[in-house]
C-alpha atoms as a PDB file:
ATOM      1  CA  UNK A   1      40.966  35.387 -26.894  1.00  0.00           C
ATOM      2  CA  UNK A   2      36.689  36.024 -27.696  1.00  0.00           C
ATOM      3  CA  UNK A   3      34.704  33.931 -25.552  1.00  0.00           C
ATOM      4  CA  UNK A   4      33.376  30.976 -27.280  1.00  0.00           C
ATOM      5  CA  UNK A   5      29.637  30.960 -25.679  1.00  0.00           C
ATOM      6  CA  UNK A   6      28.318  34.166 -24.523  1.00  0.00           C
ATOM      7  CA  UNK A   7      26.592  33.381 -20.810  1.00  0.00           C
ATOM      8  CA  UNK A   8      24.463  37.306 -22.127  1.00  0.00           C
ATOM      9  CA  UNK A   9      20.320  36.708 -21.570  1.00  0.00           C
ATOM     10  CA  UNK A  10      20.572  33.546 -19.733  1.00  0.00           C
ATOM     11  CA  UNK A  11      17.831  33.212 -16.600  1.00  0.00           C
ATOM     12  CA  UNK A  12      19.585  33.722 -13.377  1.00  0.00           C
ATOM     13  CA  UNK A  13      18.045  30.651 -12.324  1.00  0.00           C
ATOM     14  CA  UNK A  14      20.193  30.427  -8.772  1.00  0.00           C
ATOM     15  CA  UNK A  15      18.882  33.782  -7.785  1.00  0.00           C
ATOM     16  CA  UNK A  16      15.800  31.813  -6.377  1.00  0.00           C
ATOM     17  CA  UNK A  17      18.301  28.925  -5.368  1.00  0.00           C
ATOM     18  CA  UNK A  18      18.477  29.759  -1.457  1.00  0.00           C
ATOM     19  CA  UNK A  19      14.937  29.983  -0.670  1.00  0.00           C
ATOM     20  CA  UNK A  20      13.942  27.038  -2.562  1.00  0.00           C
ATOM     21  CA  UNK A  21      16.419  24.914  -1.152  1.00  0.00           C
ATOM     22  CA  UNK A  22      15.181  26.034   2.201  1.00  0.00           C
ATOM     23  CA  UNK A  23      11.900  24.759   1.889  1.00  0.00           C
ATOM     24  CA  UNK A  24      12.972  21.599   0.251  1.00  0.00           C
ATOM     25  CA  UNK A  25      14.986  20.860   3.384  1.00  0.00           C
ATOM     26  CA  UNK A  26      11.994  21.566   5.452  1.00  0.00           C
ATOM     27  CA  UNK A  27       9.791  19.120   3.048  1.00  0.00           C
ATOM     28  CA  UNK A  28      12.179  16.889   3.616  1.00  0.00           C
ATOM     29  CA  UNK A  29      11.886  17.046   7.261  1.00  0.00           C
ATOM     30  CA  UNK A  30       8.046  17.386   7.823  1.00  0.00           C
ATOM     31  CA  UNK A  31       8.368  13.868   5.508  1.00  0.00           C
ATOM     32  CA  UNK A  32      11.044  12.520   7.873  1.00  0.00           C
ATOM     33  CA  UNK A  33       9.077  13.340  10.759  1.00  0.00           C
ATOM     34  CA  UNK A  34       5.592  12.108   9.050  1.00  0.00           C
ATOM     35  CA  UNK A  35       7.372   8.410   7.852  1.00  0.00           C
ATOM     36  CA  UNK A  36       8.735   8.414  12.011  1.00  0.00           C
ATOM     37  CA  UNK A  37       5.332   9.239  13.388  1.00  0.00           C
ATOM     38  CA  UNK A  38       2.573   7.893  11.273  1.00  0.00           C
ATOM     39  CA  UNK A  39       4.695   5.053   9.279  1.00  0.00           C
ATOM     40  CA  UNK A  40       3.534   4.126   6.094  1.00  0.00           C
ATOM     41  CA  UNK A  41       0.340   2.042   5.164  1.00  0.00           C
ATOM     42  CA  UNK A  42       1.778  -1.065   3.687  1.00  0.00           C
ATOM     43  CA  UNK A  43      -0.577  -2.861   1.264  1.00  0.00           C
ATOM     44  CA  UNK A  44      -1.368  -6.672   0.742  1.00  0.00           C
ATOM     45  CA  UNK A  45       2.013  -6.846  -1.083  1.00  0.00           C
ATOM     46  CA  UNK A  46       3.386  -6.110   2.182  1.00  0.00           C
ATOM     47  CA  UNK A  47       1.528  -6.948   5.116  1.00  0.00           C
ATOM     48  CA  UNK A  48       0.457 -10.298   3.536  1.00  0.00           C
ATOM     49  CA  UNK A  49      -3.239 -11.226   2.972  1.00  0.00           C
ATOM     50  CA  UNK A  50      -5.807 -12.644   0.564  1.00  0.00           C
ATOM     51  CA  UNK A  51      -6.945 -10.754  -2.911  1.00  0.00           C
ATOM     52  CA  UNK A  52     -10.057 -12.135  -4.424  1.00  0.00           C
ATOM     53  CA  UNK A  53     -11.409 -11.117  -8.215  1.00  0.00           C
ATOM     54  CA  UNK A  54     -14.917 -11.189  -8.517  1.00  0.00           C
ATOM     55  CA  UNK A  55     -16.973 -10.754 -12.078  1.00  0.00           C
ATOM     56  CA  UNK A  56     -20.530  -9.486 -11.260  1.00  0.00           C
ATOM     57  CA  UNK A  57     -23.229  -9.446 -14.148  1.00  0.00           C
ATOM     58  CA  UNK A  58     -24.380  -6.523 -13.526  1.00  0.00           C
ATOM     59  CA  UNK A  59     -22.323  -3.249 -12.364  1.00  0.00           C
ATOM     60  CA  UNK A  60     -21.284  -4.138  -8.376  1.00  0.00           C
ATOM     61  CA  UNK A  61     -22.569  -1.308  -6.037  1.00  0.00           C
ATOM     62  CA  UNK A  62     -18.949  -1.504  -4.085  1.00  0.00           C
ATOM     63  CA  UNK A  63     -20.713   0.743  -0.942  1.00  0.00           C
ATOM     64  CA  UNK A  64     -23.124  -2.014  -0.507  1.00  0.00           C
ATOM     65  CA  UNK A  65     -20.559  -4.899  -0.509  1.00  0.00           C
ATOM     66  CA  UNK A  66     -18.335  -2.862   1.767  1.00  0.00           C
ATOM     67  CA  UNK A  67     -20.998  -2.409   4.347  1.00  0.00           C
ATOM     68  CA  UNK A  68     -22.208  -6.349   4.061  1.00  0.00           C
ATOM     69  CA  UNK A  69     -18.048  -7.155   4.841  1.00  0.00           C
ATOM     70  CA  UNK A  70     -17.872  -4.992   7.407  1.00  0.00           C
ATOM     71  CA  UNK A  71     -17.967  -7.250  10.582  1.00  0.00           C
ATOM     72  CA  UNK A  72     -15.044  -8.708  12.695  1.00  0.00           C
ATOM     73  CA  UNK A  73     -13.838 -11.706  10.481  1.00  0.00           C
ATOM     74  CA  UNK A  74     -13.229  -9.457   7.413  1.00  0.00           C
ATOM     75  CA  UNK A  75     -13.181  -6.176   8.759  1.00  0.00           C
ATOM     76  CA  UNK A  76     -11.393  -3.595   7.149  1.00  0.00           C
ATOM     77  CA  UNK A  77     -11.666  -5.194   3.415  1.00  0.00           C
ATOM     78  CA  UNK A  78     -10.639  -3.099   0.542  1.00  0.00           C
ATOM     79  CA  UNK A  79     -13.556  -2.986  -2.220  1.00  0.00           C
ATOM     80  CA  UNK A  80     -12.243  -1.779  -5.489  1.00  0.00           C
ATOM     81  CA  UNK A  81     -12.992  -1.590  -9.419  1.00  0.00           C
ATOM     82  CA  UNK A  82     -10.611  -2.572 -11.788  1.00  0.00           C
ATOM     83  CA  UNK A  83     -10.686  -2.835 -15.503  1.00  0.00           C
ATOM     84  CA  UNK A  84     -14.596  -2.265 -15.829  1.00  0.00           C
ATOM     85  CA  UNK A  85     -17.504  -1.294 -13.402  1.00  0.00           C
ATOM     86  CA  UNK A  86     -18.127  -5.296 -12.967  1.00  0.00           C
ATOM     87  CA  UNK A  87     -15.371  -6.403 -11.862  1.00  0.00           C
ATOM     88  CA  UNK A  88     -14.364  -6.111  -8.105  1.00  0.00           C
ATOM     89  CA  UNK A  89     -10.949  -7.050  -6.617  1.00  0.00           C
ATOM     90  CA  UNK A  90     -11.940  -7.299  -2.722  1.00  0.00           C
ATOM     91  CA  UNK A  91      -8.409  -7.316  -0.155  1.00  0.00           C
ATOM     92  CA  UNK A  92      -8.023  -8.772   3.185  1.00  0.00           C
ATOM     93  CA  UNK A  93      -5.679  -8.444   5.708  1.00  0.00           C
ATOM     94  CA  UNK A  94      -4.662 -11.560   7.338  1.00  0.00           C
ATOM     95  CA  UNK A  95      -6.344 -12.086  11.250  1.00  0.00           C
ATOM     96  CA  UNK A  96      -5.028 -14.071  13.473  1.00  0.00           C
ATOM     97  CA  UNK A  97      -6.611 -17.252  14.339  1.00  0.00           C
ATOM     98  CA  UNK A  98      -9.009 -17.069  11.222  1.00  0.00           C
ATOM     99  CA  UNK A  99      -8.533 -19.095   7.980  1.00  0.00           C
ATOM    100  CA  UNK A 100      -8.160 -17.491   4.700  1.00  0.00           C
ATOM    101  CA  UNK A 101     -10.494 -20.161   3.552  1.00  0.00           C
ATOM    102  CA  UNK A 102     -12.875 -18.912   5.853  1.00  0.00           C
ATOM    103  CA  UNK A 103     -12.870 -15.064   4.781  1.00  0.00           C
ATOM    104  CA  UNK A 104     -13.189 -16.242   0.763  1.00  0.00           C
ATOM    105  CA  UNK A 105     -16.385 -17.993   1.680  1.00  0.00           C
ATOM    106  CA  UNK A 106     -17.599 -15.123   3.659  1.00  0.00           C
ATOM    107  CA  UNK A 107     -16.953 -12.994   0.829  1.00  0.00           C
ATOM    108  CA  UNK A 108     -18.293 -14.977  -1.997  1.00  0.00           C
ATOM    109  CA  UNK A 109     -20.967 -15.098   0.354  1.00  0.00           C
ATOM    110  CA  UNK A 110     -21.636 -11.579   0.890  1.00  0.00           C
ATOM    111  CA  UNK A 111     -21.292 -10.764  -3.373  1.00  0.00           C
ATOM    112  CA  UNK A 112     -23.802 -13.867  -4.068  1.00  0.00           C
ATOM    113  CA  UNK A 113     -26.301 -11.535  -2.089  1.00  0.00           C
ATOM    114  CA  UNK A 114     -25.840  -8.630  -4.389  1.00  0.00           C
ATOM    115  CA  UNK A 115     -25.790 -10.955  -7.430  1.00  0.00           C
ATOM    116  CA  UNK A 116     -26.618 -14.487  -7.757  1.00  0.00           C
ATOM    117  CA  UNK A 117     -24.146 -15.008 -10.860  1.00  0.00           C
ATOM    118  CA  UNK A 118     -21.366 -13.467  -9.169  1.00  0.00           C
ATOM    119  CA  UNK A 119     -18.299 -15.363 -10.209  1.00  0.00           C
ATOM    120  CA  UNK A 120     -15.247 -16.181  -8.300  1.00  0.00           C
ATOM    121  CA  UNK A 121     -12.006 -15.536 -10.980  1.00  0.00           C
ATOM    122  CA  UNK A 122      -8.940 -15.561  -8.600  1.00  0.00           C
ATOM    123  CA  UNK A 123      -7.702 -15.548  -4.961  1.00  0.00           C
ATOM    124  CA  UNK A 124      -4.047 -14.969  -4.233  1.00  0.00           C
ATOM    125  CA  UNK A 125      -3.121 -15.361  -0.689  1.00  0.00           C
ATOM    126  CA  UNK A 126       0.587 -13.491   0.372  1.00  0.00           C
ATOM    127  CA  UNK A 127       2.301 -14.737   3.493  1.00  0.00           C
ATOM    128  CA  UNK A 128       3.260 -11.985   6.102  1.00  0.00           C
ATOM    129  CA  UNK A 129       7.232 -13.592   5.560  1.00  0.00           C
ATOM    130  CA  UNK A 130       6.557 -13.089   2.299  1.00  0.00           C
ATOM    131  CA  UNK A 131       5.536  -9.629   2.952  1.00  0.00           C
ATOM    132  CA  UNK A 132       8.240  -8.604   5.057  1.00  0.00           C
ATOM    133  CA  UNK A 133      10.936 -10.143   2.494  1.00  0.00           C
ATOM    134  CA  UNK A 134       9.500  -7.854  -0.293  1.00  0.00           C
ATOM    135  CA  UNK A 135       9.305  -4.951   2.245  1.00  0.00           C
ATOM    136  CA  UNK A 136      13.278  -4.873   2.716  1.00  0.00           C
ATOM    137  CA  UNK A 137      14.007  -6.242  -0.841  1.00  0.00           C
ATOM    138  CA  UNK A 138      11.819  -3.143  -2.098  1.00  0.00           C
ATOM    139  CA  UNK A 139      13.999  -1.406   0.633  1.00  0.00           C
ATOM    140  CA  UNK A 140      16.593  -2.351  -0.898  1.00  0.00           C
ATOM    141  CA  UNK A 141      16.227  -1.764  -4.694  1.00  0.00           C
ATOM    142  CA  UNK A 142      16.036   1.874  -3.859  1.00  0.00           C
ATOM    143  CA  UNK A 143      19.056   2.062  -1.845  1.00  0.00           C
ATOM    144  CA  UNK A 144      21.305   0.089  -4.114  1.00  0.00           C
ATOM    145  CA  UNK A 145      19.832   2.726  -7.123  1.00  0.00           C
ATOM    146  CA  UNK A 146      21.563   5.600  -5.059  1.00  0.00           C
ATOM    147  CA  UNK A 147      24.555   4.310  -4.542  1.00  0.00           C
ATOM    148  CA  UNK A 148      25.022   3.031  -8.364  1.00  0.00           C
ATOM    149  CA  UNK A 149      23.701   6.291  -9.742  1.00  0.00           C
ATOM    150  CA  UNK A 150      26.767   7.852  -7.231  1.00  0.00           C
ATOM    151  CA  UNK A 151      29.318   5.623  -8.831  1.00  0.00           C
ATOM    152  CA  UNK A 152      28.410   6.252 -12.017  1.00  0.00           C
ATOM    153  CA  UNK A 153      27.670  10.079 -11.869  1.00  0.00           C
ATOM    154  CA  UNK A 154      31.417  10.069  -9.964  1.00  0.00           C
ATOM    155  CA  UNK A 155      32.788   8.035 -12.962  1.00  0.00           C
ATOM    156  CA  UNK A 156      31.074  10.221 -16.242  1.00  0.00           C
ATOM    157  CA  UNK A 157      31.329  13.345 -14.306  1.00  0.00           C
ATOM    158  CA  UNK A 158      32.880  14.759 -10.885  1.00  0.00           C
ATOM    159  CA  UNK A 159      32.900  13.860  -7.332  1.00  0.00           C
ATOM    160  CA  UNK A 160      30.608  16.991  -6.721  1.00  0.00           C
ATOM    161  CA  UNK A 161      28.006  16.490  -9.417  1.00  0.00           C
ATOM    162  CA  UNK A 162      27.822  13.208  -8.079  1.00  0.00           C
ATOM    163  CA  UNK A 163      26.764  14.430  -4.838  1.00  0.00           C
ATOM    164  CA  UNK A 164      24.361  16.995  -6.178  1.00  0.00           C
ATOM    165  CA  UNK A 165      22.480  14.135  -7.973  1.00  0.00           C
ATOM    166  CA  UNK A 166      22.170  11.536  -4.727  1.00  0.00           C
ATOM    167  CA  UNK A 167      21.179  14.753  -2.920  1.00  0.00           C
ATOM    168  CA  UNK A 168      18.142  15.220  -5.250  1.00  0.00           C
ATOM    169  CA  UNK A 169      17.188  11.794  -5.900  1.00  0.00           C
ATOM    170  CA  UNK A 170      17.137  11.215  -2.380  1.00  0.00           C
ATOM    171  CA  UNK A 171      15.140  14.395  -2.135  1.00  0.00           C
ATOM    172  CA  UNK A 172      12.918  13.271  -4.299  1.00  0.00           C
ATOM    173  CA  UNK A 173      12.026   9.469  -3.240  1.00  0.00           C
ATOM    174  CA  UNK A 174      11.826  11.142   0.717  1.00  0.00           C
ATOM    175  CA  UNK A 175       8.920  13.910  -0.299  1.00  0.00           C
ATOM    176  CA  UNK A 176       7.247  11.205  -2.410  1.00  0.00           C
ATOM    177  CA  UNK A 177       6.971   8.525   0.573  1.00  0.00           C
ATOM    178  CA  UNK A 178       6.468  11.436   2.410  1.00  0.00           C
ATOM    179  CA  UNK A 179       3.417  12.649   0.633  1.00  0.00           C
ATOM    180  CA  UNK A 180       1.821   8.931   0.861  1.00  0.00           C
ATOM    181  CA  UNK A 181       2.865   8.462   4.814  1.00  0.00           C
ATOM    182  CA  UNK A 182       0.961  11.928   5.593  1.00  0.00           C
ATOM    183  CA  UNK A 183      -2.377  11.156   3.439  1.00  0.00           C
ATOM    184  CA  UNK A 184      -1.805   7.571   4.863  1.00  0.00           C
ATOM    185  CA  UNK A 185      -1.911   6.559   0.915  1.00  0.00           C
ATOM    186  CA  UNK A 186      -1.602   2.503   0.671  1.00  0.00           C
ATOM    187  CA  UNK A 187       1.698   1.419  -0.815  1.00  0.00           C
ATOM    188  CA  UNK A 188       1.579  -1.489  -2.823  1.00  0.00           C
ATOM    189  CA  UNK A 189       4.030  -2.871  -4.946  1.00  0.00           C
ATOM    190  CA  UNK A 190       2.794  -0.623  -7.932  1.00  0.00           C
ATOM    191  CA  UNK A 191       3.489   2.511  -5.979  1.00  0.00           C
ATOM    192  CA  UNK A 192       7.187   0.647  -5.911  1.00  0.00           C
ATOM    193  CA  UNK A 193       7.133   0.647  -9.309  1.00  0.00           C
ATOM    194  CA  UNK A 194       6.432   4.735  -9.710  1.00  0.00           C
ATOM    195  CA  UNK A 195       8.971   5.684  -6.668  1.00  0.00           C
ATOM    196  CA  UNK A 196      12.190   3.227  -8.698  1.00  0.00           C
ATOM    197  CA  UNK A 197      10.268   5.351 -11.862  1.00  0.00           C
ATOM    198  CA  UNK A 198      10.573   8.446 -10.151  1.00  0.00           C
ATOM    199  CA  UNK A 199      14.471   7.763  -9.604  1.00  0.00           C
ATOM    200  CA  UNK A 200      15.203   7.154 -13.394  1.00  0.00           C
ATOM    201  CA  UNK A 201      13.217   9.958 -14.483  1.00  0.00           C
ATOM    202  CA  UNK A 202      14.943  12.545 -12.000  1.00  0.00           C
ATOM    203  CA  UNK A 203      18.199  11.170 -13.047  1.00  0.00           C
ATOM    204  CA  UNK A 204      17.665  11.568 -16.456  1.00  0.00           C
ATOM    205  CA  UNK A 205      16.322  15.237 -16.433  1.00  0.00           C
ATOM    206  CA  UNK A 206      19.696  15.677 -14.206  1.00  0.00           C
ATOM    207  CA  UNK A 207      21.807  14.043 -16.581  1.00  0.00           C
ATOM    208  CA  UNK A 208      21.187  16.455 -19.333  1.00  0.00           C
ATOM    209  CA  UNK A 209      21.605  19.518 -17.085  1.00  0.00           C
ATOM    210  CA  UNK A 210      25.092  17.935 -15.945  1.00  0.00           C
ATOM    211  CA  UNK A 211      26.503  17.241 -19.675  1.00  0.00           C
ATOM    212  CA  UNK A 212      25.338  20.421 -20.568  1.00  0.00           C
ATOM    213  CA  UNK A 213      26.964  22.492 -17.483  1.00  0.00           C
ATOM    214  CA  UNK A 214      30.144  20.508 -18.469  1.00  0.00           C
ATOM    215  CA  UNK A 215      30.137  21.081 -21.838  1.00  0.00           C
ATOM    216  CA  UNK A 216      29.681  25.040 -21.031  1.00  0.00           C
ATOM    217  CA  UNK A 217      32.716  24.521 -18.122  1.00  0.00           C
ATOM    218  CA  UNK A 218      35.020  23.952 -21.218  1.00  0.00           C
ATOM    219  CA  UNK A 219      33.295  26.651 -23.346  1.00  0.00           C
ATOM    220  CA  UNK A 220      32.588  29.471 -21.241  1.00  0.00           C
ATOM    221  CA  UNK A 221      36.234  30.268 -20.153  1.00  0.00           C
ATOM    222  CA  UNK A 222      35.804  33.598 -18.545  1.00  0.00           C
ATOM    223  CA  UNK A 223      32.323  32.770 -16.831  1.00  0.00           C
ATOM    224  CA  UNK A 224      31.880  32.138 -12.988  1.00  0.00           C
ATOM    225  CA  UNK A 225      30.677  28.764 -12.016  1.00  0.00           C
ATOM    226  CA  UNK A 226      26.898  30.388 -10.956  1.00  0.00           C
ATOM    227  CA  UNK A 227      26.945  31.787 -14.698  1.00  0.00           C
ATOM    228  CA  UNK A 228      27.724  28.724 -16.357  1.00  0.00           C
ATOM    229  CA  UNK A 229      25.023  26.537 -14.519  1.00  0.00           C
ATOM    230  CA  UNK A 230      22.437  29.376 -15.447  1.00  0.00           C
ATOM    231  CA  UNK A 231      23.686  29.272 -18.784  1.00  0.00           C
ATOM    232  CA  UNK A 232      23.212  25.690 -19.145  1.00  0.00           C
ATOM    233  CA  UNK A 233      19.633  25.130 -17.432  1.00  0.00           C
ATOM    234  CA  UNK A 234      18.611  28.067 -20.016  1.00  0.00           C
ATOM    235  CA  UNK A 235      19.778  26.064 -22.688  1.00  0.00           C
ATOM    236  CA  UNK A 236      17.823  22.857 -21.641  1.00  0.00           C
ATOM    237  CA  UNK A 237      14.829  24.239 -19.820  1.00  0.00           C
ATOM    238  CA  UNK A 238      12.739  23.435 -23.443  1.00  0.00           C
ATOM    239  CA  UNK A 239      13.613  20.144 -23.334  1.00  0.00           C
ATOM    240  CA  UNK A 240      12.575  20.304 -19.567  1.00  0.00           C
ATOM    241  CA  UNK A 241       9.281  21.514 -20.351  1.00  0.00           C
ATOM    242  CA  UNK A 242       8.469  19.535 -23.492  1.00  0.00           C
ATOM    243  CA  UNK A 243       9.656  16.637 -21.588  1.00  0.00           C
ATOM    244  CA  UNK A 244       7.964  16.989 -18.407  1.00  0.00           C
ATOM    245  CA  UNK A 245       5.244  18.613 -19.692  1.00  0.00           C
ATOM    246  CA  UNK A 246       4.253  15.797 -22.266  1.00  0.00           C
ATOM    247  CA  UNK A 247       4.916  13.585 -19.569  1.00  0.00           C
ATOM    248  CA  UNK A 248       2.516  15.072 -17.102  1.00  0.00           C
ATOM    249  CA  UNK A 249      -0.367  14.933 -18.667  1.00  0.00           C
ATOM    250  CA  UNK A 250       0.022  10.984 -19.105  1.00  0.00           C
ATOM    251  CA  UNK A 251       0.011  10.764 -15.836  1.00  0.00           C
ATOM    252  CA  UNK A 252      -2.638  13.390 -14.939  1.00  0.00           C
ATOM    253  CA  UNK A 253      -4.566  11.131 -17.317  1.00  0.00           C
ATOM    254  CA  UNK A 254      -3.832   7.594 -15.558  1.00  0.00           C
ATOM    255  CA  UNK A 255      -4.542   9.515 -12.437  1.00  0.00           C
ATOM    256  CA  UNK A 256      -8.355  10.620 -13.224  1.00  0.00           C
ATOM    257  CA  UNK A 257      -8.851   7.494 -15.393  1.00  0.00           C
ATOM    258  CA  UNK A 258      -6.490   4.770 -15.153  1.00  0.00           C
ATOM    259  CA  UNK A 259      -8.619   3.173 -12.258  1.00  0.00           C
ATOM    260  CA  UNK A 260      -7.655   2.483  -8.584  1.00  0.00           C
ATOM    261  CA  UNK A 261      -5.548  -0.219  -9.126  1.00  0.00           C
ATOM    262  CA  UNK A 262      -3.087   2.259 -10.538  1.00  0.00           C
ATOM    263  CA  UNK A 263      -3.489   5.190  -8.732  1.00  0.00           C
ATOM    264  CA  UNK A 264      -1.177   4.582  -6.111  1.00  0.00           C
ATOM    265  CA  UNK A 265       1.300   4.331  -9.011  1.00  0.00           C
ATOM    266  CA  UNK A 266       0.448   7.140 -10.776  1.00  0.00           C
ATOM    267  CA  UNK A 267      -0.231   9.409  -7.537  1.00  0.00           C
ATOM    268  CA  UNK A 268       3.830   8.513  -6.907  1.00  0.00           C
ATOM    269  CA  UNK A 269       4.901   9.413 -10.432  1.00  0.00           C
ATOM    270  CA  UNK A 270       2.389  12.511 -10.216  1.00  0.00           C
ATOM    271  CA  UNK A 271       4.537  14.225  -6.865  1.00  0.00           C
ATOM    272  CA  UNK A 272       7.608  12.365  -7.946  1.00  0.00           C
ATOM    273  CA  UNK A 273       8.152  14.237 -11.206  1.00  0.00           C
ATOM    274  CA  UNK A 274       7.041  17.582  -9.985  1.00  0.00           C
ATOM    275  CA  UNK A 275       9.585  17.516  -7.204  1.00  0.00           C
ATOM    276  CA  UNK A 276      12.255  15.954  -9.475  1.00  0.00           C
ATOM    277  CA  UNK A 277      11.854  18.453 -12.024  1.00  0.00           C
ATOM    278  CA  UNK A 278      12.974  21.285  -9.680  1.00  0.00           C
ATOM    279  CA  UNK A 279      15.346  19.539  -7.586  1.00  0.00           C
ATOM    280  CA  UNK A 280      17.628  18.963 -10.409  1.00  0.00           C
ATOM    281  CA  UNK A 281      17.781  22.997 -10.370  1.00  0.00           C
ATOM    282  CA  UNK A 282      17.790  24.067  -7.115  1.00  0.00           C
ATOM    283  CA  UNK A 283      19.237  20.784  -5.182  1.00  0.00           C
ATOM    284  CA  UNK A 284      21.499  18.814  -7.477  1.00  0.00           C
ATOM    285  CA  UNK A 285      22.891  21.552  -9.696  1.00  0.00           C
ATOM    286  CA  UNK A 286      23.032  25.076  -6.628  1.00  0.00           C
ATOM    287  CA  UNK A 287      24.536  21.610  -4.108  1.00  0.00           C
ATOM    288  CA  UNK A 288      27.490  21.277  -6.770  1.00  0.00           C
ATOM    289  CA  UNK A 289      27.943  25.124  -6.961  1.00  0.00           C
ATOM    290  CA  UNK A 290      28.141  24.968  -2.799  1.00  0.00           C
ATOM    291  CA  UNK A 291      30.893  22.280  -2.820  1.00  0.00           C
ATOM    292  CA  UNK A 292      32.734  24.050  -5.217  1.00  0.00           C
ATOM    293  CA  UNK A 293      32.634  23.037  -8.485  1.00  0.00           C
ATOM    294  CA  UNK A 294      34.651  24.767 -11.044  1.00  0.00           C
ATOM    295  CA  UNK A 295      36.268  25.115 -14.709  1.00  0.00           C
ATOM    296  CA  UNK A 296      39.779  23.081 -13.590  1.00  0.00           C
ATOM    297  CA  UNK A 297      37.269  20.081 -12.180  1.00  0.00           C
ATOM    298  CA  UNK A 298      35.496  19.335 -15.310  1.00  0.00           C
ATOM    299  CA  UNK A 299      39.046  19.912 -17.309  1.00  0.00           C
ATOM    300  CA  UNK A 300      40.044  16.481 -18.452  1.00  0.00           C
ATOM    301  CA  UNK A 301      43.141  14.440 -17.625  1.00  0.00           C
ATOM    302  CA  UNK A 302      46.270  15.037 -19.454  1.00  0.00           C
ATOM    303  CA  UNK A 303      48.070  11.945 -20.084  1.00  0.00           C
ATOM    304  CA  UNK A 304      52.340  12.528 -20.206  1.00  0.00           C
ATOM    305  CA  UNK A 305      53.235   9.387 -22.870  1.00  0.00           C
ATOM    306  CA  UNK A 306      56.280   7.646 -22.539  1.00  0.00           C
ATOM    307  CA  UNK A 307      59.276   9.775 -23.887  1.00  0.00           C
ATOM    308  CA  UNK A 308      57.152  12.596 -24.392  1.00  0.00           C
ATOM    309  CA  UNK A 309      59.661  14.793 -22.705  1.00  0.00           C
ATOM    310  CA  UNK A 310      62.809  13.683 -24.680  1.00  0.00           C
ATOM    311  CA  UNK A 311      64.358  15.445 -27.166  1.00  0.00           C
ATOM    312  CA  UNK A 312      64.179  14.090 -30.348  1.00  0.00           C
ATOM    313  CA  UNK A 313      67.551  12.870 -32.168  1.00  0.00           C
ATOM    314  CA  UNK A 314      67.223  13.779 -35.640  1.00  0.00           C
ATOM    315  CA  UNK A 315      69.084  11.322 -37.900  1.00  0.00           C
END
């Protein structure tokens, strides 16, 4: 019987499969190690404190303000932009034995020198309970993602491409929080946001590859399992491209202009979509290949029905 799909001028892909894998394992230890040593630097969301929007009437010289904030009530304030060069969102951490009351008026203070007509829009004041809860709810969200992307992976597809795809989302959400422990990056609820973003984006571009290495499983009869997979990121690597590619230049755009009140977010979506678009190569896919995966695994299940094996009784 002819082969239905010719695996003939497909990329061996896997050939580069060991060493890459290698040095995502070490990336994902330098991260482990970084996240044990150096932590990560929760933000407001987090830690708890006091945000307050300013408007100025003129554009706020934020080097200026910082330096006027900079004694022991409110030190360590974070000055920033957002939406346009007037308007100022200034963050405080909470201190022990001083009022939040206390630090507003010190800051509305401190802008009222720069600018008389400053005006006060906002001031949100997070608990450090209320911190901590969305700490280990955020905690949380992530890990029961995994282990509902495993169950369903396990239910479309096969034990081992179910695997393969925890392996690289995990991969991917370590190297991220890795990347933000190591440049001490503040994480916010917004860089939440991008890493949860990061998971559904890496499972999607994993997805494909897996429905399209099954598909070839049933197809490619004579074909080894390393053929097949090479066969099938061939076929999709111009959706990969288009995809990611398309993709990355939003974010390279939100990045440089989006502001700093997203570029936490977009600095996790940035590393978290590189790394994702590789690992669903040379983690999830070359990880199925090492536990095994084969033609008989993605065959589906032949169901006897009742009688089948009788003879029939012609009248």
């Amino acid at each position: 019987m002819l082969q239905i799909l010719s695996f003939k001028g497909s990329v061996n892909f896997l050939r580069h499969a060991l060493p890459i894998s290698i040095m995502s394992l070490i990336l994902v230890v330098l991260s482990l190690v970084c996240l044990a040593t150096k932590g990560i630097n929760w933000g407001l969301d987090f830690t708890g404190g006091t945000s307050i929007q300013l408007t100025f009437s003129k554009p706020a010289d934020l080097s200026s303000l910082r330096d006027t904030l900079d004694n022991e009530i409110i030190a360590g304030a974070v000055v920033q932009n957002f939406g346009s060069s007037r308007d100022v969102v200034v963050r405080l951490q909470t201190k022990e034995g001083v009022k939040s009351d206390d630090q507003v008026k010190l800051v509305l203070s401190a802008a009222k020198a720069q600018d008389p007509a400053v005006e006060q829009k906002s001031v949100e004041f997070v608990g450090p309970q209320v911190g901590k809860e969305l700490a280990e709810q955020g905690s949380l969200a992530v890990l029961v993602a995994l282990i509902c992307i495993l169950l369903y992976v396990s239910f479309r597809f096969e034990w081992r491409l179910s695997l393969g795809a925890v392996a690289a989302l995990a991969h991917d959400v370590t190297v991220t929080l890795g990347l933000f422990s190591f440049l001490q990056l503040e994480f916010d609820l917004t860089v939440l946001a991008g890493v949860l973003t990061v998971v559904g984006y890496s499972l999607n571009d994993t997805i494909v590859v897996f429905d399209r290495i099954r598909e070839n499983f049933l197809k490619m009869r004579k074909a080894t399992p390393t053929e097949v997979v090479n066969t099938s990121i061939t076929q999709t690597m111009s959706r990969t491209i288009i995809t990611t590619g398309t993709t990355i230049i939003t974010v390279i755009a939100l990045f440089l202009k989006g502001g700093t009140l997203i570029h936490g977010f977009a600095t996790s979506l940035l590393m978290g979509i590189t790394v994702g678009t590789y690992s669903s190569i040379y983690v999830a896919s070359f990880l199925a290949i090492k536990l095994g995966i084969c033609r008989e695994h993605m065959m589906p299940v032949q169901v006897e029905k009742e009688g089948a094996d009788q003879p029939s009784i012609m009248p």
